[in-house]
Every structure is written in structure tokens, then in C-alpha cells.
Protein backbone atom coordinates (compact mmCIF):
# COMPACT_ATOMS: atom_id res chain seq x y z
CA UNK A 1 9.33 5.67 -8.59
CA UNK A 2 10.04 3.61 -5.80
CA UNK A 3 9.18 4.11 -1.87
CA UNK A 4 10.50 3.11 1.70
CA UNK A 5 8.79 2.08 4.72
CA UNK A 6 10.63 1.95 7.64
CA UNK A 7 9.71 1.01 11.19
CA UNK A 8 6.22 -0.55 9.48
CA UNK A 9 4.62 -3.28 12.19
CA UNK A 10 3.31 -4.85 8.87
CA UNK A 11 5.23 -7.85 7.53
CA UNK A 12 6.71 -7.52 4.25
CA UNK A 13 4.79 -10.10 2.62
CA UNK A 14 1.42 -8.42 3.18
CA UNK A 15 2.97 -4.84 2.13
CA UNK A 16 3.72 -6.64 -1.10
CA UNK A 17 0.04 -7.86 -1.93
CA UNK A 18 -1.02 -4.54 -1.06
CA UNK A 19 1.15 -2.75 -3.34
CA UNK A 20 0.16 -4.78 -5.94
CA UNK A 21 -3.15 -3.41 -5.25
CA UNK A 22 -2.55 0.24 -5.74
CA UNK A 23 0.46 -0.18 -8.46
CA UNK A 24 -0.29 2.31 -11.24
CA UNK A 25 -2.94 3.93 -10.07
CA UNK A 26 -3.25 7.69 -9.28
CA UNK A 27 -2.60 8.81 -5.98
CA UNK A 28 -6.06 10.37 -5.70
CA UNK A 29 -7.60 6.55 -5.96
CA UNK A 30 -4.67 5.04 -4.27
CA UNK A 31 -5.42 6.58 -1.21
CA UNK A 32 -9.25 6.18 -1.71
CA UNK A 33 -8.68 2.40 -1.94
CA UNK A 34 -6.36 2.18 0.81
CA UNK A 35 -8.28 4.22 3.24
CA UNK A 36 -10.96 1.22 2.85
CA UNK A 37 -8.91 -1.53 3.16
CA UNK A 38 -8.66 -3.70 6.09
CA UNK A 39 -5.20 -4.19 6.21
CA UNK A 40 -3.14 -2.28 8.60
């Protein structure tokens, strides 16, 4: 599965860290953990 983000003020570098973060994980925890995270 791959995604696209587009117009993101978020550099590509710290999209990639957080990726790594929610890689393989269900979307149900995904968004969990990114709704706490203090990244953009």
C-alpha cells in the first residue's frame, strides 16, 4: 500500500521518521498514536 501527501508544510525528512513510526500497524492504533504525537 503506498500513500501521497501533497501540499504537506512538513519536510520530507520528518514525514519519513514518522512513518516509520506507524508502519504496520492497524489504522485504529495508527491514528491513536498519531493523534498524540507532537509532530505536525
Amino acid at each position: 500500500m503506498k500513500s501521497y501527501i501533497r501540499n504537506a508544510r512538513i519536510s520530507p525528512r520528518k514525514m519519513q521518521v514518522i512513518a516509520a513510526i506507524v508502519r504496520n500497524m492497524d489504522v485504529k492504533q495508527a491514528l491513536d498514536t498519531l493523534h498524540f504525537m507532537p509532530q505536525k
